[in-house]
N, C-alpha and C. Protein backbone atom coordinates (compact mmCIF):
# COMPACT_ATOMS: atom_id res chain seq x y z
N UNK A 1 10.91 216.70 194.31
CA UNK A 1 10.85 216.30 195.70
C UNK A 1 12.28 216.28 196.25
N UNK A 2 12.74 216.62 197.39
CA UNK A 2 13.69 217.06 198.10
C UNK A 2 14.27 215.85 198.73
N UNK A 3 15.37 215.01 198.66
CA UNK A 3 16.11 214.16 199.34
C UNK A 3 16.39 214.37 200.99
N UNK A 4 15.32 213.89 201.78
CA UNK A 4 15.86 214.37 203.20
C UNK A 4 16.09 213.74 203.78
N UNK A 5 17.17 212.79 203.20
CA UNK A 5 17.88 211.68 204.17
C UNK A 5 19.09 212.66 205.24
N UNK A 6 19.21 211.76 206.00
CA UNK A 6 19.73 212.19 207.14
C UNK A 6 21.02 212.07 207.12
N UNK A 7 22.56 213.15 207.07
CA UNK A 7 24.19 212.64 207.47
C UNK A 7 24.47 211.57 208.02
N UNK A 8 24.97 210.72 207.65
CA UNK A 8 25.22 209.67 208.48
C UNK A 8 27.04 209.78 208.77
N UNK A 9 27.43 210.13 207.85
CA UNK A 9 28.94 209.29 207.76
C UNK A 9 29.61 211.21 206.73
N UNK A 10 30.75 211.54 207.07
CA UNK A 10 31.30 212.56 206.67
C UNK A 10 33.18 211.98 206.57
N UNK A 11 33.49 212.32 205.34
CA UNK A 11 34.85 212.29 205.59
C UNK A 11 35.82 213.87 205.32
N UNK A 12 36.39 213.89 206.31
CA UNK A 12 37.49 215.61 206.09
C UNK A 12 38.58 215.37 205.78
N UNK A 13 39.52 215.69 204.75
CA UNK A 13 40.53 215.47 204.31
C UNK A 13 41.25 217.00 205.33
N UNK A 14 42.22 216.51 205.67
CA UNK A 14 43.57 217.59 206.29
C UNK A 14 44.69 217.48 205.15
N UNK A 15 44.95 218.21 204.64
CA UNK A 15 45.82 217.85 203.57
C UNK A 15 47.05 218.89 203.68
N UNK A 16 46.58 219.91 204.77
CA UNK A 16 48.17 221.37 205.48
C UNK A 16 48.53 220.71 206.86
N UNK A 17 49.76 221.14 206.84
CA UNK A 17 50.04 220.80 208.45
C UNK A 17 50.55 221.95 209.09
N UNK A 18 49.79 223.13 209.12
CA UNK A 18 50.20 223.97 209.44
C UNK A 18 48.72 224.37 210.68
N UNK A 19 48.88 225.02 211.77
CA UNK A 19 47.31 225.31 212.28
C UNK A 19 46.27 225.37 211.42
N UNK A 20 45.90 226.84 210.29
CA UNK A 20 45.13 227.01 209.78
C UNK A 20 44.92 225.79 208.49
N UNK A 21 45.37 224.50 208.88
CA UNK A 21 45.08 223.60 207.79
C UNK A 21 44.50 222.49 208.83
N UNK A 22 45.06 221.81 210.19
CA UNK A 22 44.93 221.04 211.04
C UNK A 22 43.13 221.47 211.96
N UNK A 23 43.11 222.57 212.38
CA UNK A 23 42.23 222.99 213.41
C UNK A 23 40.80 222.99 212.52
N UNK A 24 40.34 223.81 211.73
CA UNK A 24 39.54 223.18 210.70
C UNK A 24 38.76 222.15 210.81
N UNK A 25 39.62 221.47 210.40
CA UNK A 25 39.09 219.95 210.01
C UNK A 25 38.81 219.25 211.61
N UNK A 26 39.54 219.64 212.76
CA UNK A 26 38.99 219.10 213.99
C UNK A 26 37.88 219.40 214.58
N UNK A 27 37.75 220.77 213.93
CA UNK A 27 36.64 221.57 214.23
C UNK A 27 35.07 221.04 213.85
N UNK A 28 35.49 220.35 212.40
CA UNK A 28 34.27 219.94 211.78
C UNK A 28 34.00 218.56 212.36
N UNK A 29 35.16 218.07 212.79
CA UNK A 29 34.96 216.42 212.74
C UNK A 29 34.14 216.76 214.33
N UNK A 30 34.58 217.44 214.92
CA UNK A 30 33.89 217.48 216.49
C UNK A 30 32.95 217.79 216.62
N UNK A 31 32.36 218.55 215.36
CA UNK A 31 31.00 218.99 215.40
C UNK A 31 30.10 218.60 215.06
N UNK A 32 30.63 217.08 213.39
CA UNK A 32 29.68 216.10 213.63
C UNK A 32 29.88 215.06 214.36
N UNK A 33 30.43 214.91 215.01
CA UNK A 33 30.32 213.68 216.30
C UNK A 33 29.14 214.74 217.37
N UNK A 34 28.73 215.65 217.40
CA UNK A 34 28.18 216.07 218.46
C UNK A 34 26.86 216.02 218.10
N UNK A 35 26.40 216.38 216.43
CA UNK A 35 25.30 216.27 215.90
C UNK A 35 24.91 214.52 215.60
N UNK A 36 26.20 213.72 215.72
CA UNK A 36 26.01 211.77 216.30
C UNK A 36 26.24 211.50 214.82
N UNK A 37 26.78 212.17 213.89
CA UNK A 37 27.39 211.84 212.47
C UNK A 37 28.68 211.39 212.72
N UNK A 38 29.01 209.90 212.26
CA UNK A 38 30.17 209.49 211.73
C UNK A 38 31.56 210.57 211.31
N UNK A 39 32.41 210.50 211.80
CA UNK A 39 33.71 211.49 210.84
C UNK A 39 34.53 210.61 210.95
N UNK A 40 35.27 210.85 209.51
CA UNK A 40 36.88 210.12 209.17
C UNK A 40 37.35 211.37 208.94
N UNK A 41 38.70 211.44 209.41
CA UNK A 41 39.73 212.03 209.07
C UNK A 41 40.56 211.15 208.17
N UNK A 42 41.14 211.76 206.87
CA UNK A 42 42.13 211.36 206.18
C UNK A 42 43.14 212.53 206.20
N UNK A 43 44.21 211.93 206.32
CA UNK A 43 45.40 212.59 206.10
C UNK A 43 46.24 212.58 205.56
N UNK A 44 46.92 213.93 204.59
CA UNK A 44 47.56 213.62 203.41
C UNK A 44 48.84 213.62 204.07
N UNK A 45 49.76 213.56 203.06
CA UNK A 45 51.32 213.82 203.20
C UNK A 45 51.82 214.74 204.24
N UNK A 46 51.07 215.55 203.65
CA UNK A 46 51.86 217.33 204.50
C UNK A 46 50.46 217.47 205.63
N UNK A 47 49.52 216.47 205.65
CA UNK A 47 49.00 216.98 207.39
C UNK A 47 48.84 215.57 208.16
N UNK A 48 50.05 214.89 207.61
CA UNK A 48 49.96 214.06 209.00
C UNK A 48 50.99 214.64 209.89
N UNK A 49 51.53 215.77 209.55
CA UNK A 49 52.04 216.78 211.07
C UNK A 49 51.13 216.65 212.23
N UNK A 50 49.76 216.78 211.90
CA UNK A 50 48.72 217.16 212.94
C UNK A 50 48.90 215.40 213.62
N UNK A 51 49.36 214.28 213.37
CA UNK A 51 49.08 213.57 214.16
C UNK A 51 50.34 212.35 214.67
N UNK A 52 51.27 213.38 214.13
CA UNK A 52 52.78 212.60 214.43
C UNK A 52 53.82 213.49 215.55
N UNK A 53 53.88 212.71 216.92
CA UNK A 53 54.31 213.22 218.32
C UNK A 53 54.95 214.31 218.07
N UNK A 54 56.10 213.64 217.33
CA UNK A 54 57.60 214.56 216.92
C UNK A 54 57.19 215.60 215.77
N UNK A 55 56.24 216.00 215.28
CA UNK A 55 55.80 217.54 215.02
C UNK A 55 54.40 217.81 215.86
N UNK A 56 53.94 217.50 216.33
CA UNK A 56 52.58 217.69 217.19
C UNK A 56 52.57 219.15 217.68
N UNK A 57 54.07 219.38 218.70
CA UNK A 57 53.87 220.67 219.13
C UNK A 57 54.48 221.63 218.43
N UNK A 58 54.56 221.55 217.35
CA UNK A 58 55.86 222.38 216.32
C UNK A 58 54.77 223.12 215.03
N UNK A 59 53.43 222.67 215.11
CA UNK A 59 52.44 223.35 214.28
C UNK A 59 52.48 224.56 214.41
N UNK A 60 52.46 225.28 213.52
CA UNK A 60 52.46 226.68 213.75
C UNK A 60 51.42 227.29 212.59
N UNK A 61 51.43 228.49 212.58
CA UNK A 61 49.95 229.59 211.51
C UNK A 61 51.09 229.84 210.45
N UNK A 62 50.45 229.61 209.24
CA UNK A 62 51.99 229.45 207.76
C UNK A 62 51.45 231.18 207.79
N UNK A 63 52.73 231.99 207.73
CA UNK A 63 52.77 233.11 206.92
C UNK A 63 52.62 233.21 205.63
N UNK A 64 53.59 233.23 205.08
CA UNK A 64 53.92 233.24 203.56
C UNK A 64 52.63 232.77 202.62
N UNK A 65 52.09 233.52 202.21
CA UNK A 65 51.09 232.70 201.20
C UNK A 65 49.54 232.85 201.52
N UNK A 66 49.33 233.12 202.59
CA UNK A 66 48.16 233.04 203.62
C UNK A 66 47.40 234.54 203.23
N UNK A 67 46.31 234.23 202.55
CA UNK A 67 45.31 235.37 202.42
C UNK A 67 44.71 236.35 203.77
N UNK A 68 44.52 235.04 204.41
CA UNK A 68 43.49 235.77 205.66
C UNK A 68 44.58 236.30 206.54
N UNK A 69 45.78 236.13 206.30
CA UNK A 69 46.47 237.03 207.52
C UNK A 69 46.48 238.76 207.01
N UNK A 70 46.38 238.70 205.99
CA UNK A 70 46.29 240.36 205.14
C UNK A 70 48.23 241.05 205.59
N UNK A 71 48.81 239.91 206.06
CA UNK A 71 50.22 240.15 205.44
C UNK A 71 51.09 240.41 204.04
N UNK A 72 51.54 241.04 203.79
CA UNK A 72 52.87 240.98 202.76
C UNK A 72 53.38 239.78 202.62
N UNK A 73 53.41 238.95 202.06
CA UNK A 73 54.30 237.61 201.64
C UNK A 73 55.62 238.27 202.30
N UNK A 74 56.19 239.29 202.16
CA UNK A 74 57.63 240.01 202.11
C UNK A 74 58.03 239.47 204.10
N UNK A 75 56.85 240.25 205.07
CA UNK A 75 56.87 240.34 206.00
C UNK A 75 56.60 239.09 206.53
N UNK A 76 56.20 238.17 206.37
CA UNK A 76 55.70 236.77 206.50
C UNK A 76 56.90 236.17 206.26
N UNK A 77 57.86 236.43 205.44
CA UNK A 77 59.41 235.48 205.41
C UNK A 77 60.11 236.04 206.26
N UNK A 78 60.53 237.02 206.87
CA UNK A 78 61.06 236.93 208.11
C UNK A 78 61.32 236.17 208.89
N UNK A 79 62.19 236.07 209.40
CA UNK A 79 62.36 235.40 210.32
C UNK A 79 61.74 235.27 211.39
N UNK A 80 61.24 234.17 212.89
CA UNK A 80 60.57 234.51 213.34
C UNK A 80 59.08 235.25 213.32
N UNK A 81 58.33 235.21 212.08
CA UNK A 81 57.31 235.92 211.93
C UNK A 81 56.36 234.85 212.03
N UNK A 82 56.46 233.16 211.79
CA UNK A 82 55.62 232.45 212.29
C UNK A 82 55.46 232.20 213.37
N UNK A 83 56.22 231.99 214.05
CA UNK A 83 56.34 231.96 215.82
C UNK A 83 55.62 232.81 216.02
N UNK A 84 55.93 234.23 216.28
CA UNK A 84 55.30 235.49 216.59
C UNK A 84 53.43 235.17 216.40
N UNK A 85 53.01 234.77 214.83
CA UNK A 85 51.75 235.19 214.70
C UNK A 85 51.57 233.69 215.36
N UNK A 86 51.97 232.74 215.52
CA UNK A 86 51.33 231.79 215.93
C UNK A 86 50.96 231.99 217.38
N UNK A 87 51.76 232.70 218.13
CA UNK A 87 51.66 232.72 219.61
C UNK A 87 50.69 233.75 219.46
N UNK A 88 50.55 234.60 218.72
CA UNK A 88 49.33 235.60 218.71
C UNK A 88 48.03 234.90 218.58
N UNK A 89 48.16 233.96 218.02
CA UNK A 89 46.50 233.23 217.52
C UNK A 89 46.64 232.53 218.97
N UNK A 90 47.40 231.75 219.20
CA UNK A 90 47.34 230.96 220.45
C UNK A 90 46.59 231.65 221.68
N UNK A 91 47.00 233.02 222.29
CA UNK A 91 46.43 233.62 222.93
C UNK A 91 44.91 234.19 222.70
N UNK A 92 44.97 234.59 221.40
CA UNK A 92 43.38 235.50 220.99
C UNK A 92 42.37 233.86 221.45
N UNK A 93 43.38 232.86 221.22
CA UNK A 93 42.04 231.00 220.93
C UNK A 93 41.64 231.42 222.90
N UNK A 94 42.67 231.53 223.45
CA UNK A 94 42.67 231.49 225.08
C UNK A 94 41.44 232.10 225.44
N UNK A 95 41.51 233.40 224.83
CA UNK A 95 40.87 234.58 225.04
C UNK A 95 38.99 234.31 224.96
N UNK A 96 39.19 233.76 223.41
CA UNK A 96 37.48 232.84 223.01
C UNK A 96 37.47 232.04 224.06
N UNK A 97 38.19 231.27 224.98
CA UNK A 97 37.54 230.11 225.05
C UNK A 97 37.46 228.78 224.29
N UNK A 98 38.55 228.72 223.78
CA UNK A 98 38.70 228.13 222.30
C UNK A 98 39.73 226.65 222.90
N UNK A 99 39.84 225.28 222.84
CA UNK A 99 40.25 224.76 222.60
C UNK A 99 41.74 224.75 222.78
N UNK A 100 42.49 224.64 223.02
CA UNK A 100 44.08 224.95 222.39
C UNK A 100 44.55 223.92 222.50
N UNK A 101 45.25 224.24 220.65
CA UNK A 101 46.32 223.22 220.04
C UNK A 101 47.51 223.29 220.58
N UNK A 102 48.00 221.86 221.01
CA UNK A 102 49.35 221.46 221.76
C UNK A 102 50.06 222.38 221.53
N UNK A 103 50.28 223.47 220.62
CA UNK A 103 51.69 224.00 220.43
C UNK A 103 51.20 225.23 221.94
N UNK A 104 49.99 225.23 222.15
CA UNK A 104 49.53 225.95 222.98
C UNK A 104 50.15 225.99 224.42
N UNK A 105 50.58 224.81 224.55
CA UNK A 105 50.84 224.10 226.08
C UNK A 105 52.76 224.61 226.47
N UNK A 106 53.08 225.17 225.51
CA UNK A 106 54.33 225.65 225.38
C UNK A 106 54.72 226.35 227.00
């Protein structure tokens, strides 16, 4: 027999402070507050960026390391190459209809 108790309460750990670690987790938490489920956010070390003034607008999309960008690690250390793709995601979010994160408001 199948347990069909109902979500009540969800917790999301943010544990990057980089966009693709911060937006995520806002994403989910907003989506169960809409379905009337409880969300905690916890936040680790490296993503309480997402909720401290003095980095708030300084989040940016991490190059280096990042699967889904289908970058070169090589091209991703550049200089300026986070700025660049971050302002690229910033616009494509515009484009959806999407929300935009403070670094957006630039």
């Amino acid at each position: 027999m199948a347990d069909t108790a109902a979500i009540e309460k969800v917790s999301i750990i943010v544990s990057k402070g980089f966009l693709e670690g911060v937006y995520p987790a806002l994403i989910m938490a907003n989506g169960a507050r809409a379905e009337g489920i409880e969300a905690d956010l916890f936040f680790t070390f490296f993503g309480l960026d997402a909720i401290t003034k003095k980095r708030w607008n300084h989040i940016k999309l991490a190059t280096v390391g990042n699967p889904g960008l289908h970058l070169p690690t090589l091209l991703g250390g550049l200089p300026g190459a986070s700025d660049l793709i971050t302002r690229y995601m910033e616009r494509r979010m515009r484009k959806l209809d999407t929300l935009p994160f403070p670094s957006s408001s630039r």
